[in-house]
Structure formats: C-alpha cells, structure tokens
C-alpha atoms as a PDB file:
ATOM      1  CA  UNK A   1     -14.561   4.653  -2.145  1.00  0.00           C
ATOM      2  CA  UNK A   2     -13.316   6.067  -5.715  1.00  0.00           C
ATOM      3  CA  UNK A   3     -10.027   7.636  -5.668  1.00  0.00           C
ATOM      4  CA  UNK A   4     -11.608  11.224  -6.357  1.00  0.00           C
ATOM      5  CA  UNK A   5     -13.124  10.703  -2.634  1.00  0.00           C
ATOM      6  CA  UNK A   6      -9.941   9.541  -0.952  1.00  0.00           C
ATOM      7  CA  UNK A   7      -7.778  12.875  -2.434  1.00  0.00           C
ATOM      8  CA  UNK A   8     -10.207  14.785  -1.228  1.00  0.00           C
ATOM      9  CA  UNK A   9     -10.541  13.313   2.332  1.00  0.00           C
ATOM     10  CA  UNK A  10      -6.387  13.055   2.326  1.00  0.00           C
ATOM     11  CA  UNK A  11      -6.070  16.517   1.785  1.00  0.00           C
ATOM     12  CA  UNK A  12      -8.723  17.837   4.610  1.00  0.00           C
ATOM     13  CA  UNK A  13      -6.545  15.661   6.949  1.00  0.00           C
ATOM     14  CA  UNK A  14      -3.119  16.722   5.674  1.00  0.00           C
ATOM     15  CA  UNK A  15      -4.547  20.340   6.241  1.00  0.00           C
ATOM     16  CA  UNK A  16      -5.878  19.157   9.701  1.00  0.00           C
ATOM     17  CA  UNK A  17      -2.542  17.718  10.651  1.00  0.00           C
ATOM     18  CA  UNK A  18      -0.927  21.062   8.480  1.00  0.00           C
ATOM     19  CA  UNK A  19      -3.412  23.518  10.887  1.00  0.00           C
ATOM     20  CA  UNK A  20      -2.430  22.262  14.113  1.00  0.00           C
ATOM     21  CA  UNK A  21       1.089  20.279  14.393  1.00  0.00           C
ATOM     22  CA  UNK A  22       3.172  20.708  10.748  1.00  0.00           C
ATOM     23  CA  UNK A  23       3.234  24.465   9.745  1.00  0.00           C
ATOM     24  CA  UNK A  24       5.726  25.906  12.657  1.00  0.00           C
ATOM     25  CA  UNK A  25       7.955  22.890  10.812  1.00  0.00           C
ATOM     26  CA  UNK A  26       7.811  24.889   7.442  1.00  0.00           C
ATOM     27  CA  UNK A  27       7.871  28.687   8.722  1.00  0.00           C
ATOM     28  CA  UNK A  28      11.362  29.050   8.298  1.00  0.00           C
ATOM     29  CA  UNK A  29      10.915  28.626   4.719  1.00  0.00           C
ATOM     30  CA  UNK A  30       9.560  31.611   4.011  1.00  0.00           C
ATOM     31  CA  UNK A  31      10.406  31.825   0.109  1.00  0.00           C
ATOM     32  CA  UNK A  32       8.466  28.355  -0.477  1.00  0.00           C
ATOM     33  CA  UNK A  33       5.231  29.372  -1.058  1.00  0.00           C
ATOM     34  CA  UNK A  34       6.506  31.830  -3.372  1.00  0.00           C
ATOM     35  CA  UNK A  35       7.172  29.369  -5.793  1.00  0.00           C
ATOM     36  CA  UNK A  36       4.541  28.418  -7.988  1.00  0.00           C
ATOM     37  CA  UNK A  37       0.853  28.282  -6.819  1.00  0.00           C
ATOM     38  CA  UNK A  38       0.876  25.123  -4.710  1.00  0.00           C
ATOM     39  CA  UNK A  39       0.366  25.170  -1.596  1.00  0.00           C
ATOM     40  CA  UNK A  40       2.610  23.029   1.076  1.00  0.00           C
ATOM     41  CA  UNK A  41      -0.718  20.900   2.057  1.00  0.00           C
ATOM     42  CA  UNK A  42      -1.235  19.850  -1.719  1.00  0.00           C
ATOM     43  CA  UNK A  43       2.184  18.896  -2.116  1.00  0.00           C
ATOM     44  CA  UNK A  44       2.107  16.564   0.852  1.00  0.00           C
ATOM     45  CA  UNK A  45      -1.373  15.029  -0.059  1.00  0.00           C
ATOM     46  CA  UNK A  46       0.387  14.672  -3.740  1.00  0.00           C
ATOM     47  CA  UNK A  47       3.644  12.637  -2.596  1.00  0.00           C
ATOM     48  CA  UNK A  48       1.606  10.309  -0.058  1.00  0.00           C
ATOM     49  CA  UNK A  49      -1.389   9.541  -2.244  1.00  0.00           C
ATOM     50  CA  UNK A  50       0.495   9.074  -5.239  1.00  0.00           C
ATOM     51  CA  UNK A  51       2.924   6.607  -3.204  1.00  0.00           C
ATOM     52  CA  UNK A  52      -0.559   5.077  -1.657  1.00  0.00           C
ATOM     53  CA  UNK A  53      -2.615   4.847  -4.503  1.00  0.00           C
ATOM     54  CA  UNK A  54      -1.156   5.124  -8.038  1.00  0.00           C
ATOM     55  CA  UNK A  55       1.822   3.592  -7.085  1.00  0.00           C
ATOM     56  CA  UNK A  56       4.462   6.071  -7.940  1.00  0.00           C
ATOM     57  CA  UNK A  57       7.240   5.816  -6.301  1.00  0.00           C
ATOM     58  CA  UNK A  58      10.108   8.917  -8.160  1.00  0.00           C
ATOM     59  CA  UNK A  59       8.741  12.350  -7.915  1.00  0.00           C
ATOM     60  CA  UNK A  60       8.784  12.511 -11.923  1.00  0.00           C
ATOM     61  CA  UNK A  61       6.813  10.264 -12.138  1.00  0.00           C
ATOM     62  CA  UNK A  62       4.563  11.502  -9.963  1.00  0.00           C
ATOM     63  CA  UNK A  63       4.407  15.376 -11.029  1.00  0.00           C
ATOM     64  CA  UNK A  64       3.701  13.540 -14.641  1.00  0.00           C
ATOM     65  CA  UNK A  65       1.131  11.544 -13.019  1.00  0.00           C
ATOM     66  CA  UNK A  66      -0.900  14.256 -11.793  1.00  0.00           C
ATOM     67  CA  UNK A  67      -0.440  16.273 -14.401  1.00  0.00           C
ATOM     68  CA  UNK A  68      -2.018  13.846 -16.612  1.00  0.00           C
ATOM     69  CA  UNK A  69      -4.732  12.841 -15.024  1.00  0.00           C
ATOM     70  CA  UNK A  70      -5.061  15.546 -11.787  1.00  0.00           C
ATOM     71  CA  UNK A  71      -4.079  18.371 -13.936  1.00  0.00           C
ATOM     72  CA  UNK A  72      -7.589  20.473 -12.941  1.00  0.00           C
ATOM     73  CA  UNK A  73      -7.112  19.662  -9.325  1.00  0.00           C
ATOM     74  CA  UNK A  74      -4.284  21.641  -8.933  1.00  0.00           C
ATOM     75  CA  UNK A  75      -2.024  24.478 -10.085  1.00  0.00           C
ATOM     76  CA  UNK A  76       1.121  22.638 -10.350  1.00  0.00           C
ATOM     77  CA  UNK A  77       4.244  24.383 -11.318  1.00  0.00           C
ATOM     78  CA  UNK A  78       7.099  23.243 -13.541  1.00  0.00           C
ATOM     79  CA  UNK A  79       8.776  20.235 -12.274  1.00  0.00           C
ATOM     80  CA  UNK A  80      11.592  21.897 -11.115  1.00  0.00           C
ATOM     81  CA  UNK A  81       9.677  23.882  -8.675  1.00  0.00           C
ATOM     82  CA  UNK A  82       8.054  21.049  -7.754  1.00  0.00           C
ATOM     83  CA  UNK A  83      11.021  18.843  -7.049  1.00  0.00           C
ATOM     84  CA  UNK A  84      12.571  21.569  -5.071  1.00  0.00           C
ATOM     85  CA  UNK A  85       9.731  22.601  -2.731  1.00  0.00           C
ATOM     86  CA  UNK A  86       8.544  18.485  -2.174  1.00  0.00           C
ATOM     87  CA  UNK A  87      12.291  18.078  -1.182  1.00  0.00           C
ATOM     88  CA  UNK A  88      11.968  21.234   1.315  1.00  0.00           C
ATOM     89  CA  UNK A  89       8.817  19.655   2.890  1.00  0.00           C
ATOM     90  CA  UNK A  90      11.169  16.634   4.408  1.00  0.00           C
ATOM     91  CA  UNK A  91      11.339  17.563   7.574  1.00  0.00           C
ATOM     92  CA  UNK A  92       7.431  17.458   7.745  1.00  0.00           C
ATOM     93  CA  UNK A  93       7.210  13.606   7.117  1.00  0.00           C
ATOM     94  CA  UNK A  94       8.963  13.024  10.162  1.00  0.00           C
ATOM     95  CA  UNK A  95       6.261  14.548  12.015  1.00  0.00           C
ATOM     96  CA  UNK A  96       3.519  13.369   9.808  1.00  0.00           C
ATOM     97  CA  UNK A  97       4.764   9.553  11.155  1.00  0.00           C
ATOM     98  CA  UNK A  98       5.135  10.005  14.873  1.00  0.00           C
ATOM     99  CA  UNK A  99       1.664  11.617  14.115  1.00  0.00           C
ATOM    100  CA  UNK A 100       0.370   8.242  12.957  1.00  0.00           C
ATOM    101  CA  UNK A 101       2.160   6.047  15.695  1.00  0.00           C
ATOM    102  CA  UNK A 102       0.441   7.700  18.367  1.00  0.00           C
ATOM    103  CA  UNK A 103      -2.760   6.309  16.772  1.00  0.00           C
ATOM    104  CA  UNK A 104      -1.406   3.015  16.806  1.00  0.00           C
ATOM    105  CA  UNK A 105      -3.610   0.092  17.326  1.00  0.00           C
ATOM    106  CA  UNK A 106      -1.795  -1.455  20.512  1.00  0.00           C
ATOM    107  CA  UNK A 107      -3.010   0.518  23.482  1.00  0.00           C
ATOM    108  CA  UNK A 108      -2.710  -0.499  27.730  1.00  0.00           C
ATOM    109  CA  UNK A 109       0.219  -1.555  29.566  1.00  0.00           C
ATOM    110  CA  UNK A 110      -0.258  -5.348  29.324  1.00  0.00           C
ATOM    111  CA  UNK A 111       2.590  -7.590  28.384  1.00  0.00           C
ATOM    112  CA  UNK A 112       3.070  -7.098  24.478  1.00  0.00           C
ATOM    113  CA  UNK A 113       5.899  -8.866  22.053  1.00  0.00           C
ATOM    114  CA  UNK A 114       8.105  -6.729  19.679  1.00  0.00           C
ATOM    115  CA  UNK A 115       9.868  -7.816  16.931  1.00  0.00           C
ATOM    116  CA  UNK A 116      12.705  -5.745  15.359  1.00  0.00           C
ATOM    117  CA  UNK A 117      15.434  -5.389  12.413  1.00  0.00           C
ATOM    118  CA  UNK A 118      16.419  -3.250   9.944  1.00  0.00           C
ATOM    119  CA  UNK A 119      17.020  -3.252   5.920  1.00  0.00           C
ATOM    120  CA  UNK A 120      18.883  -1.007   3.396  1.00  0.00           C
ATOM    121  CA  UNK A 121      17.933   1.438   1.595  1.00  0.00           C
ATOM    122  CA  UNK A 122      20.461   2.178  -1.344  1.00  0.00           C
ATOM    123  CA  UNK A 123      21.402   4.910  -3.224  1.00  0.00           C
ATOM    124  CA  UNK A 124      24.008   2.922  -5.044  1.00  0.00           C
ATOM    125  CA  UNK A 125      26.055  -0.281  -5.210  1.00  0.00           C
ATOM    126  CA  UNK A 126      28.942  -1.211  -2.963  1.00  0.00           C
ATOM    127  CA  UNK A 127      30.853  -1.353  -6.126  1.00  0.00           C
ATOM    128  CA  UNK A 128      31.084   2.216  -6.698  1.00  0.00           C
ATOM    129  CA  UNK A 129      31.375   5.340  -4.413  1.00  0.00           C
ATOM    130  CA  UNK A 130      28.663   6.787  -3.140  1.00  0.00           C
ATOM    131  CA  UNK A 131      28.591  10.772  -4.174  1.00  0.00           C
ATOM    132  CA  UNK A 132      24.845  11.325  -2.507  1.00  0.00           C
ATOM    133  CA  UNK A 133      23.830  12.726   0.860  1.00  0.00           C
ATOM    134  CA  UNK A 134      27.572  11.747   2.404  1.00  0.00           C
ATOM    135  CA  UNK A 135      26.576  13.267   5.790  1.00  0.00           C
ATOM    136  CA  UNK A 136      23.612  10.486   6.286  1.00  0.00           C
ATOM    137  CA  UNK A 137      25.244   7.812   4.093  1.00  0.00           C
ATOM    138  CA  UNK A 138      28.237   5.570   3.868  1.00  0.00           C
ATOM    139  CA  UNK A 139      29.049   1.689   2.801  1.00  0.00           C
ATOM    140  CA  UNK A 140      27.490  -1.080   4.810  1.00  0.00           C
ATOM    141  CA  UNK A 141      26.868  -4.851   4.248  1.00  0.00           C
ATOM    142  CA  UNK A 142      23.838  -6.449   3.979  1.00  0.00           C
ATOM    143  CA  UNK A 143      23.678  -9.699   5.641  1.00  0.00           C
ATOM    144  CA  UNK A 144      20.002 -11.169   4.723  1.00  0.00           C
ATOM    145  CA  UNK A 145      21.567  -9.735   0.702  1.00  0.00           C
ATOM    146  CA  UNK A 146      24.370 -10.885   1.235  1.00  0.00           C
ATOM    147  CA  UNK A 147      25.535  -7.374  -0.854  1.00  0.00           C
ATOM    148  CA  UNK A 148      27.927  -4.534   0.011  1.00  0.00           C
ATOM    149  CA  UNK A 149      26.002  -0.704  -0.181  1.00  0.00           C
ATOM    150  CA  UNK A 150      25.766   2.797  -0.087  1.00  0.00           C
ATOM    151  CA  UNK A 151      23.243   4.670   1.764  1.00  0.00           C
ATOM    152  CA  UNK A 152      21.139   4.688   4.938  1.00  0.00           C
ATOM    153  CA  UNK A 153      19.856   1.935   7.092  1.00  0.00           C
ATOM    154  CA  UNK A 154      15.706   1.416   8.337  1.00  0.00           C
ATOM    155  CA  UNK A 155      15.438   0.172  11.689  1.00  0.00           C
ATOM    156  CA  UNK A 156      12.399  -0.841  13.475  1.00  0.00           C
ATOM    157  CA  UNK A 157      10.612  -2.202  16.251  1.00  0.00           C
ATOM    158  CA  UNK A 158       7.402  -3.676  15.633  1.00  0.00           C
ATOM    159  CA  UNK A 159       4.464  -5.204  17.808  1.00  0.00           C
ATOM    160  CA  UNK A 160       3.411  -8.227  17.126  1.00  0.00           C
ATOM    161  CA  UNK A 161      -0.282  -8.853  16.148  1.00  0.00           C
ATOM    162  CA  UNK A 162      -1.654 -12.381  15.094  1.00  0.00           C
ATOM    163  CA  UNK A 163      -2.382 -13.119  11.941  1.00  0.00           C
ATOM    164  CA  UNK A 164      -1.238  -9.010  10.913  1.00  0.00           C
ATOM    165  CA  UNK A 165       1.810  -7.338   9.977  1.00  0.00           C
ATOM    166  CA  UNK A 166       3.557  -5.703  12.821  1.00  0.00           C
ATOM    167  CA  UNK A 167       2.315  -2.422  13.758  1.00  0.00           C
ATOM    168  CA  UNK A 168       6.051   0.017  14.487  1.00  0.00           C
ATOM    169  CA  UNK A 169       6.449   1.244  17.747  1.00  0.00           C
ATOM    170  CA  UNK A 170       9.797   2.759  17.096  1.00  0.00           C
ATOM    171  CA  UNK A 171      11.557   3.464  13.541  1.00  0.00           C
ATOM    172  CA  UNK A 172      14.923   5.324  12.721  1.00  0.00           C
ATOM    173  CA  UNK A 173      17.745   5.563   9.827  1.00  0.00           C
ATOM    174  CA  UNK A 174      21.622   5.526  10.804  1.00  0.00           C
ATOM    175  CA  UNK A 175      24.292   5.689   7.938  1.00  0.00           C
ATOM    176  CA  UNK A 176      24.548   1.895   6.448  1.00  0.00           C
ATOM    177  CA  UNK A 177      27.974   0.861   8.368  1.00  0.00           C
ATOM    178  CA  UNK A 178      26.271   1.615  12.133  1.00  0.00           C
ATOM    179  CA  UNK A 179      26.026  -1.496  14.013  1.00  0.00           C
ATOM    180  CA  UNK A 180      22.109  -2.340  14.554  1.00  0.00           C
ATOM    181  CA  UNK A 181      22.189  -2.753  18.173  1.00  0.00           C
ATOM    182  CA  UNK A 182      23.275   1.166  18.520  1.00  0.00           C
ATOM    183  CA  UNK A 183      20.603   3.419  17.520  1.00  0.00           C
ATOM    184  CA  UNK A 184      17.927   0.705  19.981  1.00  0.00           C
ATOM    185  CA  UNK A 185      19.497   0.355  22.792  1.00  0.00           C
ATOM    186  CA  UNK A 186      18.726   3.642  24.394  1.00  0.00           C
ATOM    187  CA  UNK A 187      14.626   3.061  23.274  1.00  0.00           C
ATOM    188  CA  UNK A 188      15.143  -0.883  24.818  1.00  0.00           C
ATOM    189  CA  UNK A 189      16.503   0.800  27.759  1.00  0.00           C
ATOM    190  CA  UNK A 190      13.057   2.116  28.664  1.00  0.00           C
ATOM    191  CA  UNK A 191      10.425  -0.475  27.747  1.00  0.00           C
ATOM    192  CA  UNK A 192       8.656  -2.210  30.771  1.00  0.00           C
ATOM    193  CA  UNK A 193       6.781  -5.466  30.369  1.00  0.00           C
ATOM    194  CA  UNK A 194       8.035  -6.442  26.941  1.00  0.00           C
ATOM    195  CA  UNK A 195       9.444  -9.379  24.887  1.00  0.00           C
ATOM    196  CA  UNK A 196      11.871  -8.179  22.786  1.00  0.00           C
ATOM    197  CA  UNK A 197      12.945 -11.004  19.366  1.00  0.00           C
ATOM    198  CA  UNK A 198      15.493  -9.516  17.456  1.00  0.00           C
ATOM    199  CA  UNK A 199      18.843 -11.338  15.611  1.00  0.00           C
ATOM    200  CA  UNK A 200      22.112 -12.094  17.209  1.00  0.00           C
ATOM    201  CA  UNK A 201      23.583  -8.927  16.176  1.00  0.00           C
ATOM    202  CA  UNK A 202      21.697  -7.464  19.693  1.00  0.00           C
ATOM    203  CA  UNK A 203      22.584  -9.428  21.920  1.00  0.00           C
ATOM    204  CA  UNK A 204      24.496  -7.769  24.949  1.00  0.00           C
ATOM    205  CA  UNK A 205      24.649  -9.420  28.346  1.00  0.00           C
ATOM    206  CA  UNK A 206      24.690  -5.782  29.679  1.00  0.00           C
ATOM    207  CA  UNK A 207      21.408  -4.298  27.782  1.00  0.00           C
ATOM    208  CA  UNK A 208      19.670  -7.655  29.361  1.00  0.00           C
ATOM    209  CA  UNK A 209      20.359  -6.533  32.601  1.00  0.00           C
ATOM    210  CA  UNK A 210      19.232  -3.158  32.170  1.00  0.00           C
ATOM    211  CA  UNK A 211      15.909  -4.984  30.100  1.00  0.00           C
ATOM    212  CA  UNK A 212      15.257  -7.095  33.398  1.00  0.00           C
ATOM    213  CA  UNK A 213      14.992  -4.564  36.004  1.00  0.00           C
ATOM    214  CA  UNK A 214      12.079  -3.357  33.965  1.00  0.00           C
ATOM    215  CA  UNK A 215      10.399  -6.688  33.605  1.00  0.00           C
ATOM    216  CA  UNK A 216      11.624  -6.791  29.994  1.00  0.00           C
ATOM    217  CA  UNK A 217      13.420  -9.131  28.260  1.00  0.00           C
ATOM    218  CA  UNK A 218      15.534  -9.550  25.352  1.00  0.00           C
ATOM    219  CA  UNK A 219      15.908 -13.103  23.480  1.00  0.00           C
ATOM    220  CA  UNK A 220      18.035 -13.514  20.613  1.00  0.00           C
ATOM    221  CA  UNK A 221      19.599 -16.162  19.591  1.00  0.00           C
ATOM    222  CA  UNK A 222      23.125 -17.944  21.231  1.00  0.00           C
ATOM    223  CA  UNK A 223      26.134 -16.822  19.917  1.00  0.00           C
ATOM    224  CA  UNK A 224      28.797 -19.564  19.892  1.00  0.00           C
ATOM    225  CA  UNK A 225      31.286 -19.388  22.606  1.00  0.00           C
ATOM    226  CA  UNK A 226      35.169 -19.849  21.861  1.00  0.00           C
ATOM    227  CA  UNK A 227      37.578 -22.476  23.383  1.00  0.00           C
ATOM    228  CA  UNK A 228      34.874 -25.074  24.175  1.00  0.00           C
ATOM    229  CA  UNK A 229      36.112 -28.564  23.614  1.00  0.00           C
ATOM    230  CA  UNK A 230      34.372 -30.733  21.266  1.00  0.00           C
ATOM    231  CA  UNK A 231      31.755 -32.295  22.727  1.00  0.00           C
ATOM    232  CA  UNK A 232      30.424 -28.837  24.266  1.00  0.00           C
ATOM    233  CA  UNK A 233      31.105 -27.262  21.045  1.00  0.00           C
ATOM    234  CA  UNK A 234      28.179 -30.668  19.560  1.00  0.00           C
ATOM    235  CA  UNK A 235      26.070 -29.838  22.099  1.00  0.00           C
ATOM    236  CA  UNK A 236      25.689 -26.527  22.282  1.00  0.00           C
ATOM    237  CA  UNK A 237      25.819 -25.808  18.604  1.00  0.00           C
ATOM    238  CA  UNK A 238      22.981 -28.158  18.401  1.00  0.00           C
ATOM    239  CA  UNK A 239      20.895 -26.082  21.390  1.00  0.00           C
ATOM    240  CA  UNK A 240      21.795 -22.769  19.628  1.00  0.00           C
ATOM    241  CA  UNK A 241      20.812 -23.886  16.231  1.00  0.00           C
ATOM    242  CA  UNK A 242      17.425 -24.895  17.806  1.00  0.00           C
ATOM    243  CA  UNK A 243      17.006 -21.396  19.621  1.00  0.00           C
ATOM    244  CA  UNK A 244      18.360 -19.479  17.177  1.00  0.00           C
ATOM    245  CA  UNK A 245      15.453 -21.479  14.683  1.00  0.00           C
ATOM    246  CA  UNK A 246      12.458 -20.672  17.408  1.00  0.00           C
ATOM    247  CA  UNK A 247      13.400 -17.071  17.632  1.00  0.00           C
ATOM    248  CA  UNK A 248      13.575 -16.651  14.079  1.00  0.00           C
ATOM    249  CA  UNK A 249      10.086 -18.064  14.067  1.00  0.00           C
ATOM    250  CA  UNK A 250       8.791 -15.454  15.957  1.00  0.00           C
ATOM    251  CA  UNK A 251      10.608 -12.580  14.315  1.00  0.00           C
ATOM    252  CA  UNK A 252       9.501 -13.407  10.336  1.00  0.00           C
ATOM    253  CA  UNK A 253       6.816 -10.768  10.452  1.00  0.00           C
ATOM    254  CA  UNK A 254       9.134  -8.156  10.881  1.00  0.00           C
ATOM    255  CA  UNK A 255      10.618  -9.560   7.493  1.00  0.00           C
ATOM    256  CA  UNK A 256       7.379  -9.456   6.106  1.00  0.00           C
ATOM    257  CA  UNK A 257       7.003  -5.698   7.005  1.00  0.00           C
ATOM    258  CA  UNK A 258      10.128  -4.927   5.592  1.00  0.00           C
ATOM    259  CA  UNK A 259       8.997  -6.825   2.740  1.00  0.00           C
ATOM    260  CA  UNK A 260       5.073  -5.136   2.440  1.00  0.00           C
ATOM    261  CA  UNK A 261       6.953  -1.844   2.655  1.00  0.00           C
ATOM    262  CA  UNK A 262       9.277  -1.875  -0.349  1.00  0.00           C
ATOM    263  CA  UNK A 263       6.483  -3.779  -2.495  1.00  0.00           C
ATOM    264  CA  UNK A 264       4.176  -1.201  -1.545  1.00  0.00           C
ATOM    265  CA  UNK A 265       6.068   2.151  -1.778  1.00  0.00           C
ATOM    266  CA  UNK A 266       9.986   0.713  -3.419  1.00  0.00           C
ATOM    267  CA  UNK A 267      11.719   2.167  -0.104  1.00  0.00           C
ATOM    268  CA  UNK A 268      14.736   0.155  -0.841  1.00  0.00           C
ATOM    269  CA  UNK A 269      15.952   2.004  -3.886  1.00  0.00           C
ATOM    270  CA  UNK A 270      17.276   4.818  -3.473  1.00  0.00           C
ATOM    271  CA  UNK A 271      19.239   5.209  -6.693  1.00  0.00           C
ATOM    272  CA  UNK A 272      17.332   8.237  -8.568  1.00  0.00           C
ATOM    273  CA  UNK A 273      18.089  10.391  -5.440  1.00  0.00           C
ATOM    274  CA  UNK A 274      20.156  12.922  -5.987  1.00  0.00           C
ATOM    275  CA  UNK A 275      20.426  15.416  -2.331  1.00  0.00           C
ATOM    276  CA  UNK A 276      19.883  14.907   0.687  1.00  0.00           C
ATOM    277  CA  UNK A 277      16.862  16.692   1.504  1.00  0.00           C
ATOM    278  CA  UNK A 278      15.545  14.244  -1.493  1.00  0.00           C
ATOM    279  CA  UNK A 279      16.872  10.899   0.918  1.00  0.00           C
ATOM    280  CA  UNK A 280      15.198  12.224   3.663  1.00  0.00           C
ATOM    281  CA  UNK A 281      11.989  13.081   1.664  1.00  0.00           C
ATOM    282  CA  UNK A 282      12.407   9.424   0.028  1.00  0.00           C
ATOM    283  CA  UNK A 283      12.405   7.415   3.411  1.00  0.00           C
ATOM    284  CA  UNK A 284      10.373   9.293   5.699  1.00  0.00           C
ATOM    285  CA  UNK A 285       7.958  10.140   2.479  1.00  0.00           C
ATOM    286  CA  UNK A 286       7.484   6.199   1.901  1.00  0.00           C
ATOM    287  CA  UNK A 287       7.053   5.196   5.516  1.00  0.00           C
ATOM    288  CA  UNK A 288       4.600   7.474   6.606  1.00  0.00           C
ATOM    289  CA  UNK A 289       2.892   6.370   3.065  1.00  0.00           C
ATOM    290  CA  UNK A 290       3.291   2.672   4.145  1.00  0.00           C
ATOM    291  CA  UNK A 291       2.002   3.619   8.339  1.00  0.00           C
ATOM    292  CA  UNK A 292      -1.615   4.790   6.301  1.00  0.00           C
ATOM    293  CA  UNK A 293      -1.596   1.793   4.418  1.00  0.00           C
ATOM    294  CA  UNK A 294      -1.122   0.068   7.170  1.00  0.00           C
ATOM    295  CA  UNK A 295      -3.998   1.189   9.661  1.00  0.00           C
ATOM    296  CA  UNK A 296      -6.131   0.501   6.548  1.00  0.00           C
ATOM    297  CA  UNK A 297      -5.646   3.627   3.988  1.00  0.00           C
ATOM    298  CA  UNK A 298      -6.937   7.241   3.544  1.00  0.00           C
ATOM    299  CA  UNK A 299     -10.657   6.479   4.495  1.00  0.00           C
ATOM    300  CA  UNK A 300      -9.165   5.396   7.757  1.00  0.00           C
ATOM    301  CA  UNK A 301      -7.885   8.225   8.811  1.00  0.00           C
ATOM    302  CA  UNK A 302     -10.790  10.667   9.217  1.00  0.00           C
ATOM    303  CA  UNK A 303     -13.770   8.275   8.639  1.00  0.00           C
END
C-alpha cells in the first residue's frame, strides 16, 4: 500500500472516529477552526501519520514535512497556527486511544496474563529545574536509568501474547515522583481471572487480598525481610533472587513495549515541549500513534 493510499484511508477514519465520538471533545473551541483553513480532522491525520509513517516526531518538523512534500494535500497555515491549534486538539488523543483499546485483540473472559511498568518521559534533566507543564510534572528517579528527571511518568498494563508485544489494557501518566503502585491499584482492584507480573515496587499484602477474592493474583517478586538472622537471611535471599529472576522473565515484554514505543514514535523526550497542552499532545499523540502501529498500521484500521 503506497503512502498516498494510507493518508487517504487515515483521514476517512479520523473523520469516522471525528463524525461520531471526537467532535463534542472540540466544540468548546469555537475560535479553532477560525484559524487558518485546516480542518481539526486533517490536523489529527497529520500528527499520527507523520509520527506513523515519516517518522517525525516535533511538530516542526512535521508542519515542514508536509509542507514539502504534502503541500497540495492541504491548506496548511503558518506554523504558528499550526502549533497552536495541534496543541488544542490534545484532549482528542485521549479519546482517539481508548477508541483503539476497545478493538483490542484479546477478547472472552478466559484466564489471561498482564504484564505492567512504567517509563519516563522527560522534559528535562534532574540537573536543572523543570519550568514546563508544573501542574502534570515534577522530579522523579528512574530506576531501570538509573537518572534523576523532570516530567511525567507512562504506566501500563499489558496482555501478554506469545511471540508479540503486549497489547495495553490499561495506560495512564502521573507526575514523575508518584509511586507506581498508586495510579493501578484502583484498575487491579477490579480484574477477575488474571495474572498480574509487575516489579517489587507493587507489591502490597493488602491489594493481594483484594486481587484474590476475584480469582486474581498478583506476583512480584520477594522483598527482603528485616531482622532475620543469618542463615534465613542465605536462604531466603537465595529463594528471592530466584523468584525475583522468574518473574522478571515473564515481565521483559513489557520492556520491550516500552522500548518499540520510543524507537517508533521518541515518547521519551520530551525536551522541545514547551506548554502543557503540547505534553499532553506529545504523550497521548505518540501512544495512540504507537496503539495503530501496533494492531498492524493504517490499512488495519478500516480494511
């Protein structure tokens, strides 16, 4: 399929989802289409099929993109305009993904196997202070990076599919010092037949419990226990080390997702954001980008 033919068939499915779920989201807006001759659909096909396909991941470079070589397609405006009415489309994206994850692959109410974790996404060093989007963002550490950070964290909770990268069930940002265990525990609360595989950071005896009644479960691995004497302490360091190894076997797809993602799309850097209507428009932009890529592209979605 050339990339003429997957712009085209991007845009009649933007519209589609534009038609019937997205455009109550944009209403209150009522001076954006004012500005310039685009329209709100071609601005959303532009940001997630440059991200998909040309690989574009600032909107300068993508308004310079199209302009180049999509100039004819559309009327764009000056690249002010065009900054400031992609960044008023944020809340949309939002939408756009919860959209896409109710045509995920995983369907029934059989036993399944989630994997979760989460990753940064930085608008600046831990070094300096950060001056962007300080209602959504603060200064957070990095284990995996071992790096100190401003901006927003990515969590998500993936199913597990052999021999695939996890397909997200549930995905959500909290400012990059919330603990990881805090924004799941009320979405963990509610799953029924499911194996949960996430780090030690989530374990709670209490959220187990509440897991179990629901025929769920939640295996991490075994945090070291104080005051043990030292043979315990040999022993069950050794048992630990050996759980904490099999669990980490089953979680390194979600790594890999994490991975795909900012390879894909360059979630992770957030630096060249400057608002925070253009943070929110940067993460939720780039995942529901990544969620298309992921069920297999544009011609996918409205073969």
């Amino acid at each position: 399929m050339t990339k003429s033919i997957k712009l085209i068939q991007l845009f009649y499915q933007v519209c589609d989802w534009y038609n019937e779920n997205l455009a109550w989201n944009v209403q209150r807006f009522s001076n954006n289409g004012l500005k310039g001759q685009i329209t709100d659909e071609e601005l959303i096909t532009i940001y997630l099929f440059c991200t998909m396909e040309e690989e574009k991941t600032s909107i300068k470079s993508m308004y310079r993109h199209m302009r180049d070589y999509w100039g004819t397609w559309f009327a764009l405006p000056s690249y002010a305009v065009f900054n400031d009415r992609l960044n008023r489309l944020n809340t949309v994206f939002p939408d756009i993904i919860a959209l896409l994850l109710e045509s995920s692959p995983i369907g029934g109410d059989l036993e399944f196997v989630l994997v979760g974790d989460s990753c940064p996404i930085v608008t600046c060093s831990g070094r300096r202070t950060g001056k962007v989007a300080k209602n959504i963002t603060d200064k957070g550490r990095c284990a995996s990076k071992n790096m100190w950070y401003y901006g927003v964290k990515l969590h998500a909770l993936s199913h597990k599919i052999p021999k695939k990268l996890p397909f997200p069930q549930y995905l959500g940002i909290t400012k990059a010092s919330v603990n990881d265990a805090v924004p799941m525990r009320e979405f963990l609360t509610g799953l029924s037949n499911a194996d949960v595989y996430l780090d030690k950071a989530y374990g709670d005896t209490a959220l187990e419990e509440i897991m179990g009644r629901n025929q769920s479960r939640l295996i991490t691995p075994i945090k070291d226990k104080k005051g043990q004497c030292e043979v315990e302490k040999y022993w069950n360091s050794a048992y630990n080390q050996a759980v904490g190894t099999a669990v980490a076997k089953v979680r390194q797809p979600i790594e890999s997702f994490f991975n795909w993602i900012e390879q894909k799309t360059g979630l992770q850097n957030a630096s060249k954001v400057r608002s925070e209507k253009g943070l929110l428009l940067h993460v939720f932009g780039k995942i529901a980008a990544s969620i298309i890529l992921l069920m297999g592209g544009i011609e996918k979605l409205n073969p």
